[in-house]
PDB file of N, CA and C in Angstrom:
ATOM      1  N   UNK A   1      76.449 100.887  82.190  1.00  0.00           N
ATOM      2  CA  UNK A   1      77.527 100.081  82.723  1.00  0.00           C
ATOM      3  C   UNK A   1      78.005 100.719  84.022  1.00  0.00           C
ATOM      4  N   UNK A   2      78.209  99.838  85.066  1.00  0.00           N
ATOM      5  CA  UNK A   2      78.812 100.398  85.974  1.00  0.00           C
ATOM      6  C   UNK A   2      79.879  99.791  86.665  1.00  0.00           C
ATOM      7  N   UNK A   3      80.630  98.882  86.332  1.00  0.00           N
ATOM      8  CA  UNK A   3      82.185  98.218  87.019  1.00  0.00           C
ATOM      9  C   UNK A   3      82.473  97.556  85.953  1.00  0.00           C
ATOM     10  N   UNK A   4      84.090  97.507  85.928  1.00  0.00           N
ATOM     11  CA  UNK A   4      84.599  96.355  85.326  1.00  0.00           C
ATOM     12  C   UNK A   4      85.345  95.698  86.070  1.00  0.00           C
ATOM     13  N   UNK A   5      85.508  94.151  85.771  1.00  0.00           N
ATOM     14  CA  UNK A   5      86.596  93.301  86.741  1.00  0.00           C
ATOM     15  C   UNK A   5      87.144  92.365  85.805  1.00  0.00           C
ATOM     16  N   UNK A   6      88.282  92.816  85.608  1.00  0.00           N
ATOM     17  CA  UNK A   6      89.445  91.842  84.624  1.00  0.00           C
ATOM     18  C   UNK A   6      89.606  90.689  85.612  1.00  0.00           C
ATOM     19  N   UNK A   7      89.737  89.828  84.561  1.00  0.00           N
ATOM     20  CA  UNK A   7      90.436  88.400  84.933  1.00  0.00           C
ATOM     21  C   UNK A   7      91.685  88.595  84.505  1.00  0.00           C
ATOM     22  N   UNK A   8      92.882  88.390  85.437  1.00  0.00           N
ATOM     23  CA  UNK A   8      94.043  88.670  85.473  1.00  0.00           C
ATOM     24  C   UNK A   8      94.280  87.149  85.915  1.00  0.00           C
ATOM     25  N   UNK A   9      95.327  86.631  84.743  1.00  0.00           N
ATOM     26  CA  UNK A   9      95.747  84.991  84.962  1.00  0.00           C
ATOM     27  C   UNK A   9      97.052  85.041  85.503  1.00  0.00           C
ATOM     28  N   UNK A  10      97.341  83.848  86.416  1.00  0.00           N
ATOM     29  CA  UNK A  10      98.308  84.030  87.211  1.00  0.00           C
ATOM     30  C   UNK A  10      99.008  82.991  87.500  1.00  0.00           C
ATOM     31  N   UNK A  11     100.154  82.396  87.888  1.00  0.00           N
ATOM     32  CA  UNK A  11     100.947  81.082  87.486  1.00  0.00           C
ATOM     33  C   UNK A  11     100.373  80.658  88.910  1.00  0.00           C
ATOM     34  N   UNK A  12     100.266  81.680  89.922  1.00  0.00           N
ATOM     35  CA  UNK A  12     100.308  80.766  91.614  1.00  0.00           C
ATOM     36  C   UNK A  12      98.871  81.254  91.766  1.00  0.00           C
ATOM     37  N   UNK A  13      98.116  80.826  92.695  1.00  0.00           N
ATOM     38  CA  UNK A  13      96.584  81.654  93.058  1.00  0.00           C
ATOM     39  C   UNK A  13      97.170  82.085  94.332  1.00  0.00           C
ATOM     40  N   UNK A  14      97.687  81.089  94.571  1.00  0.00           N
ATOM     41  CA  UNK A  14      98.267  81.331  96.432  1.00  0.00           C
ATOM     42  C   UNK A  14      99.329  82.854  96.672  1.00  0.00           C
ATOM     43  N   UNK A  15     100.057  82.604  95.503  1.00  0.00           N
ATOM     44  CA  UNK A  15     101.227  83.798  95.608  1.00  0.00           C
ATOM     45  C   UNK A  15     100.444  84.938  94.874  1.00  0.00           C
ATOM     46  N   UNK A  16      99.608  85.180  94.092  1.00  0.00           N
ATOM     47  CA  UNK A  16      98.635  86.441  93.935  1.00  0.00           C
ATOM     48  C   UNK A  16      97.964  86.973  94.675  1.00  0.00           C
ATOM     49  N   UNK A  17      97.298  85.864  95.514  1.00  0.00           N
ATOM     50  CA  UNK A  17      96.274  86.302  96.727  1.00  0.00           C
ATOM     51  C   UNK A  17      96.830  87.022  97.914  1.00  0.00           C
ATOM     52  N   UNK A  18      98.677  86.863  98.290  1.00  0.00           N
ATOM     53  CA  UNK A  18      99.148  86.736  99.095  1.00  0.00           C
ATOM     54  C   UNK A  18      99.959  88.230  98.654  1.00  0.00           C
ATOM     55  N   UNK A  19     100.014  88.318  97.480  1.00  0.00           N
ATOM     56  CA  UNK A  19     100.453  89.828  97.186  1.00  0.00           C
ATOM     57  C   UNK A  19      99.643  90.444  97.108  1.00  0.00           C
ATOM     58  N   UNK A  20      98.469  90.604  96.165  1.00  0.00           N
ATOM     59  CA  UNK A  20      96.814  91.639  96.314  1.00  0.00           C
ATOM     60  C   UNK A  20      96.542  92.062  97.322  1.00  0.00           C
ATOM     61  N   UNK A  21      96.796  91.008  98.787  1.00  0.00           N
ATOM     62  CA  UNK A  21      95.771  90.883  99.595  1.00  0.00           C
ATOM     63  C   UNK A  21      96.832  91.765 100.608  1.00  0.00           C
ATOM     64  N   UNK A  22      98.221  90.962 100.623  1.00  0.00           N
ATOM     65  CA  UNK A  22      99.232  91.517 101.392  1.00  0.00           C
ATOM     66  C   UNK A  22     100.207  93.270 101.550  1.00  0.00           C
ATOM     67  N   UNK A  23     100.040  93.005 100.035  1.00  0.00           N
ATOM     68  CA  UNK A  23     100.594  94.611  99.289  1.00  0.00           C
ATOM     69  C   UNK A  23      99.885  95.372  98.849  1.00  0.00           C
ATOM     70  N   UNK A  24      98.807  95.308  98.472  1.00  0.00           N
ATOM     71  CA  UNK A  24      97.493  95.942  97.985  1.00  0.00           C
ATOM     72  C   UNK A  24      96.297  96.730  98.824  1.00  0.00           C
ATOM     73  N   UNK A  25      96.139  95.604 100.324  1.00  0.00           N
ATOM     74  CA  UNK A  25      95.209  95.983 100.611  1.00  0.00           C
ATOM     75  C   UNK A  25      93.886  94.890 100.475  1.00  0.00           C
ATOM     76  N   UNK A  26      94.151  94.520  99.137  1.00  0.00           N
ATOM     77  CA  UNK A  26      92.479  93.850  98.763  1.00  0.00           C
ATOM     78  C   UNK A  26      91.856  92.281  99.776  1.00  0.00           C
ATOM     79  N   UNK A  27      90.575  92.122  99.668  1.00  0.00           N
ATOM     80  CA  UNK A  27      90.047  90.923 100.264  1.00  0.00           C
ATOM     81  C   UNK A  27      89.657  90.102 100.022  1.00  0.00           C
ATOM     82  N   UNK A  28      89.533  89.079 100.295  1.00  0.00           N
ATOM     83  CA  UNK A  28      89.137  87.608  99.387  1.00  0.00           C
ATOM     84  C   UNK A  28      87.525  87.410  99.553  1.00  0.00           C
ATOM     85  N   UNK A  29      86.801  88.182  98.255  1.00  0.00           N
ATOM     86  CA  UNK A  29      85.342  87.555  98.738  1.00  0.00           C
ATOM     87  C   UNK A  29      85.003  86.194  98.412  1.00  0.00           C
ATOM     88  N   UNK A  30      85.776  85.447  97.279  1.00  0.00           N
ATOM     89  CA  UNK A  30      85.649  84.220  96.928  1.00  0.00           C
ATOM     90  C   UNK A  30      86.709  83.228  96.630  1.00  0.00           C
ATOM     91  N   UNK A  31      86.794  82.070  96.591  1.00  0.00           N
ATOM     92  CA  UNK A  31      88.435  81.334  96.300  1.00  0.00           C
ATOM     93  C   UNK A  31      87.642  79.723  96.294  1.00  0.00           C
ATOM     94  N   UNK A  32      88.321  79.442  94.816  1.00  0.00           N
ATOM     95  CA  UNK A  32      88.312  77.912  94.904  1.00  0.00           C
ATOM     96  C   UNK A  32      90.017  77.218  94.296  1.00  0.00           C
ATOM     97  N   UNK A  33      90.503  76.192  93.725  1.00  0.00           N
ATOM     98  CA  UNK A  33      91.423  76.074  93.517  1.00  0.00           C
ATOM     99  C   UNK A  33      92.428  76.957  92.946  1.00  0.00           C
ATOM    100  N   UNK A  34      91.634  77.211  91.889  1.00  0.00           N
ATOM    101  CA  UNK A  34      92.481  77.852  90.470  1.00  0.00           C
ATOM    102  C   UNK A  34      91.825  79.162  90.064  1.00  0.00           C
ATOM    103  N   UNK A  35      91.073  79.907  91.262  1.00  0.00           N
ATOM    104  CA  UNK A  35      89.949  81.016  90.347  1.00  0.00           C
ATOM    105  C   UNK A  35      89.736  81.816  91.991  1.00  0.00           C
ATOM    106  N   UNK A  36      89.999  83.144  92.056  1.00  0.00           N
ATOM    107  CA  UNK A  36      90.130  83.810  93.025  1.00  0.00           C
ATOM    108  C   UNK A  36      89.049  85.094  92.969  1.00  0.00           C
ATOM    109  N   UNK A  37      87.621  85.406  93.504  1.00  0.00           N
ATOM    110  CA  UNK A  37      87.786  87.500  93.163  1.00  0.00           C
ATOM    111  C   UNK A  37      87.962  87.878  94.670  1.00  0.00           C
ATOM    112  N   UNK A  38      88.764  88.973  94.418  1.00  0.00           N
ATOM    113  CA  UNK A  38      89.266  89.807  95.639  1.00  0.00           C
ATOM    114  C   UNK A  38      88.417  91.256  95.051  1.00  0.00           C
ATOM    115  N   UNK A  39      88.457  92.144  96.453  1.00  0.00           N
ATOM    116  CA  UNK A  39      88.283  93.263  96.050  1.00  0.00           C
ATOM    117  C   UNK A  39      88.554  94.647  96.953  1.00  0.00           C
ATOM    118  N   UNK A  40      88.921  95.587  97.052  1.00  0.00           N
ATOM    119  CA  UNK A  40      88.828  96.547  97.753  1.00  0.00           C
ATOM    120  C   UNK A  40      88.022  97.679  97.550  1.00  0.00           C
ATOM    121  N   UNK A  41      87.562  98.316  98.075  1.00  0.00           N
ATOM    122  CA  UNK A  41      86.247  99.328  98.156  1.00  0.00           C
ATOM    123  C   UNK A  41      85.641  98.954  96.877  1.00  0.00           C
ATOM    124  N   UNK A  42      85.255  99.635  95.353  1.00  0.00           N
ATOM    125  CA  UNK A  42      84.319  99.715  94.734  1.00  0.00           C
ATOM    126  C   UNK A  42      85.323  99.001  93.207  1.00  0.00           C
ATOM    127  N   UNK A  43      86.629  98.615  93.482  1.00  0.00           N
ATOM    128  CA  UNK A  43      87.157  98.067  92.630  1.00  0.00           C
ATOM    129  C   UNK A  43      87.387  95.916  93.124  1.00  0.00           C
ATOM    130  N   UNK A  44      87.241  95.453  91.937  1.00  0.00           N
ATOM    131  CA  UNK A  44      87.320  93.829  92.221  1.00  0.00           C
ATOM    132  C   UNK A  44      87.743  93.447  90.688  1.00  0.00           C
ATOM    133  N   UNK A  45      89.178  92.478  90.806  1.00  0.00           N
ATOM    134  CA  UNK A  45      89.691  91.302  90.112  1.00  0.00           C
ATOM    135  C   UNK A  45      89.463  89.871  90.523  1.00  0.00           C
ATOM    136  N   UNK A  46      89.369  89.471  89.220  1.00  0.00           N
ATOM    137  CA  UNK A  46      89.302  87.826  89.356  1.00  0.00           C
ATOM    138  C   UNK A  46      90.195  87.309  88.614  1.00  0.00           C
ATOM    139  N   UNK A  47      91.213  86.178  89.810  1.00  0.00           N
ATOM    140  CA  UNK A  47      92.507  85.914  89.568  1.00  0.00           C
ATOM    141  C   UNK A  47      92.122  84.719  89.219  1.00  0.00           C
ATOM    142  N   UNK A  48      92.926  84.011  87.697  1.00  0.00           N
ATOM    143  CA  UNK A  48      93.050  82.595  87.394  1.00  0.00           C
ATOM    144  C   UNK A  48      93.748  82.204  87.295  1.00  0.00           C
ATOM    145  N   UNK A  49      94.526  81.089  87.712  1.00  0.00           N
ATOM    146  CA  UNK A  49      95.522  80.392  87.814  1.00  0.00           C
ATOM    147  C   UNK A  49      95.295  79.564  86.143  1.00  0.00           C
ATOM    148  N   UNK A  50      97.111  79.499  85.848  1.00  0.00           N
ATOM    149  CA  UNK A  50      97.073  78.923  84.277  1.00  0.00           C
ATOM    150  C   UNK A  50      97.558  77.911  84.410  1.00  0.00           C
ATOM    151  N   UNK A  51      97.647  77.109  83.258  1.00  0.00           N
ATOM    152  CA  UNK A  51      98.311  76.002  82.889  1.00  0.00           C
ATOM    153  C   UNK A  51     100.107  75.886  83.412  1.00  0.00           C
ATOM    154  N   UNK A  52     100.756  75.466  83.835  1.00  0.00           N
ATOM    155  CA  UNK A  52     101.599  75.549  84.068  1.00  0.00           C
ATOM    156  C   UNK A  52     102.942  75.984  83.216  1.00  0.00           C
ATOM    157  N   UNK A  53     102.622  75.177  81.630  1.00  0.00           N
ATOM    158  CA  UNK A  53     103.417  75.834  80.012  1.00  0.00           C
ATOM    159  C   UNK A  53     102.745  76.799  79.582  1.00  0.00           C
ATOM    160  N   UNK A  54     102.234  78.143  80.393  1.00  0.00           N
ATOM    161  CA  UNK A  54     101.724  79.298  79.778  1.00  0.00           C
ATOM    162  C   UNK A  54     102.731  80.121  80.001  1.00  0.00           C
ATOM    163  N   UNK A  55     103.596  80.659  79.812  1.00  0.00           N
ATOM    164  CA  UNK A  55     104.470  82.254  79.966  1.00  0.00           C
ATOM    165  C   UNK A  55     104.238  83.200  80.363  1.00  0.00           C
ATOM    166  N   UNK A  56     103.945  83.382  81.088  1.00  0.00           N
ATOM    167  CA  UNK A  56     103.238  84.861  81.484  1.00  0.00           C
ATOM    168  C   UNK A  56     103.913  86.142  81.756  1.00  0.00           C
ATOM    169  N   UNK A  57     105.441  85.525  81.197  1.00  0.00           N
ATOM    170  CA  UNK A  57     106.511  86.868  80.818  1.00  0.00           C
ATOM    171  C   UNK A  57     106.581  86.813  79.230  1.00  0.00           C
ATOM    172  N   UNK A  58     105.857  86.108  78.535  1.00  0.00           N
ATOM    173  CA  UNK A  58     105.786  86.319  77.124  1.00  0.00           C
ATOM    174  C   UNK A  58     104.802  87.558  77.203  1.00  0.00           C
ATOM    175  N   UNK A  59     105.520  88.338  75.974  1.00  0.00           N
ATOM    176  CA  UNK A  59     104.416  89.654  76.063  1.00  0.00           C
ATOM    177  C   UNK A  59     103.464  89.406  75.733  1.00  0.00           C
ATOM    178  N   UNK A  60     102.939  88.372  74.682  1.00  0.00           N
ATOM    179  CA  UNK A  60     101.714  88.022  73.911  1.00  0.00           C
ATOM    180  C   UNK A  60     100.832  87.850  74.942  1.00  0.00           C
ATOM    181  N   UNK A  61     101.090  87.476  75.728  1.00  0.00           N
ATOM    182  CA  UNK A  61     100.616  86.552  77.767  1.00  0.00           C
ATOM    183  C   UNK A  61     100.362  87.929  78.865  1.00  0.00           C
ATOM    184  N   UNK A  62     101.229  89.057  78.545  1.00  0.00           N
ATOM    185  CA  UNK A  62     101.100  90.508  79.582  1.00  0.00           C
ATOM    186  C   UNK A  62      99.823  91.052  79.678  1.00  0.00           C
ATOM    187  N   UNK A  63      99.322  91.218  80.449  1.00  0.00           N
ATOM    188  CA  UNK A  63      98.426  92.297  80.466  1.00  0.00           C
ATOM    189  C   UNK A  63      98.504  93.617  81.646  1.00  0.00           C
ATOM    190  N   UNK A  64      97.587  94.369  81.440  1.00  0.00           N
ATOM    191  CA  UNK A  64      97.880  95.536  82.614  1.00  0.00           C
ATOM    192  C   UNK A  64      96.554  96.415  82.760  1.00  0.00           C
ATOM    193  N   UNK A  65      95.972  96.777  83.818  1.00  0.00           N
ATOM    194  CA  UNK A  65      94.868  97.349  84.136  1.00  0.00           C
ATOM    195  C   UNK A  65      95.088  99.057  85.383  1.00  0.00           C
ATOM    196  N   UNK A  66      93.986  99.426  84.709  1.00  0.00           N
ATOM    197  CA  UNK A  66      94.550 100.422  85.006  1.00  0.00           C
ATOM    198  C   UNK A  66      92.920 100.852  86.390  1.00  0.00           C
ATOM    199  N   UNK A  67      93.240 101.639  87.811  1.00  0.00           N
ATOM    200  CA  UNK A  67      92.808 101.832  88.539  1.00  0.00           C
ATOM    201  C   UNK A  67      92.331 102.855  88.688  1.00  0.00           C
ATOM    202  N   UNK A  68      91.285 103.977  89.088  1.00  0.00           N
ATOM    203  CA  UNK A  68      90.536 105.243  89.020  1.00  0.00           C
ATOM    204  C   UNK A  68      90.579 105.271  90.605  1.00  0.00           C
ATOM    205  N   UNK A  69      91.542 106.067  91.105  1.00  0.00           N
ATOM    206  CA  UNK A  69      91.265 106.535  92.877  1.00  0.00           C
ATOM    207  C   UNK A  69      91.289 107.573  92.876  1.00  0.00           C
ATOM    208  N   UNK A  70      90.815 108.159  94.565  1.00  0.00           N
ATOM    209  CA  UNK A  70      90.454 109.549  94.888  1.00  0.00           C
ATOM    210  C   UNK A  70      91.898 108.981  95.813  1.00  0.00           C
ATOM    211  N   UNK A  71      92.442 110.298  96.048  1.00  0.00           N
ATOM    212  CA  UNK A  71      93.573 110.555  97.150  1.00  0.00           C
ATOM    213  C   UNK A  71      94.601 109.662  96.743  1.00  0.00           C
ATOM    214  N   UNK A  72      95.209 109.809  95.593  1.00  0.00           N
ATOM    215  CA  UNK A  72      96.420 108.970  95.269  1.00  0.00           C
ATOM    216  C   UNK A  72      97.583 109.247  96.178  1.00  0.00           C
ATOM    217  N   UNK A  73      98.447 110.281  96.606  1.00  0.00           N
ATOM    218  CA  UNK A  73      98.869 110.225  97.689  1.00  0.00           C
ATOM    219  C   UNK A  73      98.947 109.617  98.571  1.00  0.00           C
ATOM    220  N   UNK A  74      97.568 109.519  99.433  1.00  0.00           N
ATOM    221  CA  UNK A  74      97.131 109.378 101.036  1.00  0.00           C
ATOM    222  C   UNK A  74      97.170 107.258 100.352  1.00  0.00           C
ATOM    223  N   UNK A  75      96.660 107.083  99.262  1.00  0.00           N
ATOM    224  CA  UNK A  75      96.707 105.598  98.858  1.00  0.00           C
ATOM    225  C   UNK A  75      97.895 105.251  99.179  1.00  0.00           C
ATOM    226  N   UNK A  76      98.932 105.850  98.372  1.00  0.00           N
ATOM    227  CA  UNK A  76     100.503 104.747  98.311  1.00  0.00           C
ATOM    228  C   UNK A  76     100.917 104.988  99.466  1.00  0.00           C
ATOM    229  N   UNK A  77     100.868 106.274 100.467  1.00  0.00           N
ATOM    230  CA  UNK A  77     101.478 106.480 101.676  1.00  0.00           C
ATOM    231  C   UNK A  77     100.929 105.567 102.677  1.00  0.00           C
ATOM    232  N   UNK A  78      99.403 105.023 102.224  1.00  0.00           N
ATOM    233  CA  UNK A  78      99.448 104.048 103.136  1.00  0.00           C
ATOM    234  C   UNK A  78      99.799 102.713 102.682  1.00  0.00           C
ATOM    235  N   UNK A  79     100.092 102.491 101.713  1.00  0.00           N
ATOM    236  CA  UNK A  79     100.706 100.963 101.054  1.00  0.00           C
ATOM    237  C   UNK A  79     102.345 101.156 100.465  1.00  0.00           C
ATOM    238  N   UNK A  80     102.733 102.280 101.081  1.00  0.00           N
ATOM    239  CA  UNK A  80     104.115 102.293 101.456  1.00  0.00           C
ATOM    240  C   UNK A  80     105.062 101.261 102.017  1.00  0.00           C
ATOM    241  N   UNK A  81     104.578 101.079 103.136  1.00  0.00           N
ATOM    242  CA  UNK A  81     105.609  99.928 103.692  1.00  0.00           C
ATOM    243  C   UNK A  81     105.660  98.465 102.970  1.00  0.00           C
ATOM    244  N   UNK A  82     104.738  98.114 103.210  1.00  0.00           N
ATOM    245  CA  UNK A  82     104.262  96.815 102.188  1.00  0.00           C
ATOM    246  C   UNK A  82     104.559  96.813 101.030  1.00  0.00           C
ATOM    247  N   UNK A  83     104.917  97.662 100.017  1.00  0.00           N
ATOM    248  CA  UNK A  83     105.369  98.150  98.825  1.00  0.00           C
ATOM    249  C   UNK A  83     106.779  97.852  99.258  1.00  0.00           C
ATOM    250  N   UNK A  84     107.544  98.978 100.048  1.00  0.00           N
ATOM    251  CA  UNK A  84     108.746  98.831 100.151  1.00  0.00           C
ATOM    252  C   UNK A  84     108.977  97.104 100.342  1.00  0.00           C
ATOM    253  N   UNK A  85     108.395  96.286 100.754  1.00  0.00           N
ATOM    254  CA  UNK A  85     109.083  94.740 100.544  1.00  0.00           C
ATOM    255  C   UNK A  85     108.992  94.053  99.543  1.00  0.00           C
ATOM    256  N   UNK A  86     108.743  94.842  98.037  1.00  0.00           N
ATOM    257  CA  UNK A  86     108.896  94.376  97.247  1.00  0.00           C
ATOM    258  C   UNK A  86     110.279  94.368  96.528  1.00  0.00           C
ATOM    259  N   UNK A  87     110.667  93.895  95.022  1.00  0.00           N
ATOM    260  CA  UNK A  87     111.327  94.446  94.488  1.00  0.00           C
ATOM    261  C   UNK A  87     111.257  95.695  94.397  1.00  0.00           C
ATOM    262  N   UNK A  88     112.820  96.732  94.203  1.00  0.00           N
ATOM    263  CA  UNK A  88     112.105  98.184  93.667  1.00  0.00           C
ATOM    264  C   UNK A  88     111.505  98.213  92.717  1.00  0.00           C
ATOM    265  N   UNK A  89     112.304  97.172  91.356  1.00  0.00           N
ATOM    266  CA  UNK A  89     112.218  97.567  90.321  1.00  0.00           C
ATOM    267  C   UNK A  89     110.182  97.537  89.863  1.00  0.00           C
ATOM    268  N   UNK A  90     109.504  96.862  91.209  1.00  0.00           N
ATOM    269  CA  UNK A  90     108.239  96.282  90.575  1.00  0.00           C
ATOM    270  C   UNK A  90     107.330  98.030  90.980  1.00  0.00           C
ATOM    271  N   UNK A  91     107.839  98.935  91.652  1.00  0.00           N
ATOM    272  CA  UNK A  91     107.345  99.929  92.448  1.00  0.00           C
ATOM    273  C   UNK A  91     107.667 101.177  91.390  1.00  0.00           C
ATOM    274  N   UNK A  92     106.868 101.553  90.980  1.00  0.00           N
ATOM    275  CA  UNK A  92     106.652 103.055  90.900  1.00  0.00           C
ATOM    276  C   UNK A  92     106.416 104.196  91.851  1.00  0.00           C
ATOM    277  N   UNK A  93     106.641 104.744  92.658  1.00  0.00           N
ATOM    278  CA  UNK A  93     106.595 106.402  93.144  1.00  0.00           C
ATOM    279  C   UNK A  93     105.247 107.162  92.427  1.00  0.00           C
ATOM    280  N   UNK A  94     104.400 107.932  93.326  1.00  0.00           N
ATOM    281  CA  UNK A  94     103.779 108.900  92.300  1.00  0.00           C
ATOM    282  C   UNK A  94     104.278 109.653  91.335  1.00  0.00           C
ATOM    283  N   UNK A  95     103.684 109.990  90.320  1.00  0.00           N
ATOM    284  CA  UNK A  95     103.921 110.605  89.807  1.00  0.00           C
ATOM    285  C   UNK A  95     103.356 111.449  88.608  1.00  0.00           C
ATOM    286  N   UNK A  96     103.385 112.161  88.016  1.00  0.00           N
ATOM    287  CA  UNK A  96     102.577 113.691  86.959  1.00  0.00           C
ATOM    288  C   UNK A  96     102.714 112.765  85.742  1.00  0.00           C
ATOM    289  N   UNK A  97     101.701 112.363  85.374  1.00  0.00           N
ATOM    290  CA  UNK A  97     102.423 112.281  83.306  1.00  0.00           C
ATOM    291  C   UNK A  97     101.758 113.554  82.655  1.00  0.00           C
ATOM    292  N   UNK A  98     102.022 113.506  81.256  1.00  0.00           N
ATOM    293  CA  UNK A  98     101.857 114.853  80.582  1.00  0.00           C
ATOM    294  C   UNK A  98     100.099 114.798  80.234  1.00  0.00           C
ATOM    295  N   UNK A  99      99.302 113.589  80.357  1.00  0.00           N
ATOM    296  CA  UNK A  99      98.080 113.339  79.756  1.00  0.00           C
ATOM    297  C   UNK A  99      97.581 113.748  80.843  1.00  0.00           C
ATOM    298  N   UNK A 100      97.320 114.107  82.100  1.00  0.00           N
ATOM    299  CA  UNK A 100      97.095 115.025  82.828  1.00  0.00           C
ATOM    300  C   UNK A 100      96.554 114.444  84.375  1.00  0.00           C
ATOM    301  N   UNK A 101      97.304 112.820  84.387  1.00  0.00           N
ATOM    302  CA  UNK A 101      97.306 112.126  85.256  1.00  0.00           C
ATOM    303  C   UNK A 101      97.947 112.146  86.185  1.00  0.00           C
ATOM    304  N   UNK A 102      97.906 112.108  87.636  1.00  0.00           N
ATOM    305  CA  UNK A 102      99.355 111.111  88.664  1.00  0.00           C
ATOM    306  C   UNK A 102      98.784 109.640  88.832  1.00  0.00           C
ATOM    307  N   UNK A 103      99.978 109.085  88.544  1.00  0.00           N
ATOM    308  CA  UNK A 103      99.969 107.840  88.617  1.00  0.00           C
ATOM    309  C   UNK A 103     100.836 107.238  89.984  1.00  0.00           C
ATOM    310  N   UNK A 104     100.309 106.069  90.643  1.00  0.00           N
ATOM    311  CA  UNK A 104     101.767 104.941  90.627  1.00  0.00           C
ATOM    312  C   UNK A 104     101.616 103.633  90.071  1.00  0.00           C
ATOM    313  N   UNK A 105     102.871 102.675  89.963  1.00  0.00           N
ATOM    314  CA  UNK A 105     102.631 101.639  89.165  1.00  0.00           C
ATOM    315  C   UNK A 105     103.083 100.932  90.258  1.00  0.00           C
ATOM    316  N   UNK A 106     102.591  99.115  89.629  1.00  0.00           N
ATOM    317  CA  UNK A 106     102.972  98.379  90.586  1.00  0.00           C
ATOM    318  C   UNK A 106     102.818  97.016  90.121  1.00  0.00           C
ATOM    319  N   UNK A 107     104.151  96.098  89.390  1.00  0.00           N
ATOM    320  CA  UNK A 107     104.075  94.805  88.959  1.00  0.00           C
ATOM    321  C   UNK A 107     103.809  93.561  90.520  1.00  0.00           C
ATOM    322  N   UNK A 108     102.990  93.187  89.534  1.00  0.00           N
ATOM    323  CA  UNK A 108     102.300  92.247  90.378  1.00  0.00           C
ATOM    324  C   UNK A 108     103.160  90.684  90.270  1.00  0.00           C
ATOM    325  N   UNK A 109     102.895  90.334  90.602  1.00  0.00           N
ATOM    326  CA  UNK A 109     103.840  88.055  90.796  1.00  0.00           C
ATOM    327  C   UNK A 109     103.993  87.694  89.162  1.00  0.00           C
ATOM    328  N   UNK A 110     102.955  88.115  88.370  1.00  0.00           N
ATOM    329  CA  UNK A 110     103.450  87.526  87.250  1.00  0.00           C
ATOM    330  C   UNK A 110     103.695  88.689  85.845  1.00  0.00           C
ATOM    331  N   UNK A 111     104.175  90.041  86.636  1.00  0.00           N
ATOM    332  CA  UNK A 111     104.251  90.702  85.541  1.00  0.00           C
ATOM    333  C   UNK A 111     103.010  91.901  85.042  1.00  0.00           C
ATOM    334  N   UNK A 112     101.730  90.969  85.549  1.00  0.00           N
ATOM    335  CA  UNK A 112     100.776  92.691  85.645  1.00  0.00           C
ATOM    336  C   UNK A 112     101.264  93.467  85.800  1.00  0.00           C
ATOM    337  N   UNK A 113     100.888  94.812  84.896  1.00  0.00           N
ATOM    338  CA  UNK A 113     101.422  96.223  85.616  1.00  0.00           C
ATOM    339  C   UNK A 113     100.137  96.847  85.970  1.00  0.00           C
ATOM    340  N   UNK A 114      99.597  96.931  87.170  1.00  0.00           N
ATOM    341  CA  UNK A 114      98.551  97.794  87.809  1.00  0.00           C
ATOM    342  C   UNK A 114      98.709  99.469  88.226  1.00  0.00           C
ATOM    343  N   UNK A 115      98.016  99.778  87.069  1.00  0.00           N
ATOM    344  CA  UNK A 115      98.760 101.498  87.388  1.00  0.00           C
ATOM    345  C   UNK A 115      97.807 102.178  88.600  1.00  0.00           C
ATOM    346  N   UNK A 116      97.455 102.763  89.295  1.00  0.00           N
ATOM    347  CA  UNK A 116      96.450 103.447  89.708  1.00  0.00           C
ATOM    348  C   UNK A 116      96.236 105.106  89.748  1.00  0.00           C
ATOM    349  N   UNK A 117      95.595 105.619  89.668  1.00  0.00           N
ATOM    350  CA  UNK A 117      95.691 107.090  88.869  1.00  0.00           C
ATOM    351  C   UNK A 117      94.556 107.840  89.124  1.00  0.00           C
ATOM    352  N   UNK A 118      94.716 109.456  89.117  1.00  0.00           N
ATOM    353  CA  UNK A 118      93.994 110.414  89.618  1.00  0.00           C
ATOM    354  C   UNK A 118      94.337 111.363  88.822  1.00  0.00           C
ATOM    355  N   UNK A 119      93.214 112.763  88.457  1.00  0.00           N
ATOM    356  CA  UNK A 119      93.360 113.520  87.593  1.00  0.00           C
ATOM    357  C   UNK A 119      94.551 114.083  88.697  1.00  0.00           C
ATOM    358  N   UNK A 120      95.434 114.663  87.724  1.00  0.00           N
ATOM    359  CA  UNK A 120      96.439 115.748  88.496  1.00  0.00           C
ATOM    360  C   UNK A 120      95.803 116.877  88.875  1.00  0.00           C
ATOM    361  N   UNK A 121      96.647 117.461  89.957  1.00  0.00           N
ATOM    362  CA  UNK A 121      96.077 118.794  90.502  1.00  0.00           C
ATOM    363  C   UNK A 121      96.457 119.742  89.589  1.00  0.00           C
TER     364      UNK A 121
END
């Protein structure tokens, strides 16, 4: 095995693409109405737009994926600014957990939590 790419469902395609692409970094290699994959360097999601009576703040509906980078630092410092125009509350800061990670987090338009993470020093 060598990649995985979650399908991450999403109420807008337009307002996902426009945060991934805008706050993230990532690029649109493909797009039709309701079905998006973006990707940046060696990582790629494919965004689906749902039914309109789906919840996607019901927890049953949450999901969250988690990211493997080199230079977590030098990453958020450059998706700093663009970050800062989010909510705070959607922004995590780097940071140490005890499992021997740095992380930052980062809720996405409908509630994804996209962590991205590097062994700690």
């Amino acid at each position: 095995m060598k990649q995985i790419t979650p399908f991450v469902s999403c109420m807008s395609l337009a307002k996902q693409l426009a945060f991934y692409t805008g706050s993230l970094g990532f690029k649109v290699g493909f797009e039709t109405e309701f079905y998006a994959f973006i990707y940046r360097d060696d990582v790629a999601i494919r965004l689906v737009q749902v039914d309109a009576d789906v919840d996607l703040n019901n927890p049953e509906h949450q999901t969250s994926f988690y990211i493997d980078v080199d230079g977590i630092d030098n990453l958020y410092a450059h998706l700093k600014n663009d970050l800062a125009q989010l909510d705070p509350a959607r922004v995590r800061a780097p940071f140490d957990q005890d499992y021997g990670q740095r992380e930052f987090h980062v809720a996405d338009e409908d509630c994804t939590l996209v962590f991205f993470g590097q062994t700690a020093s």
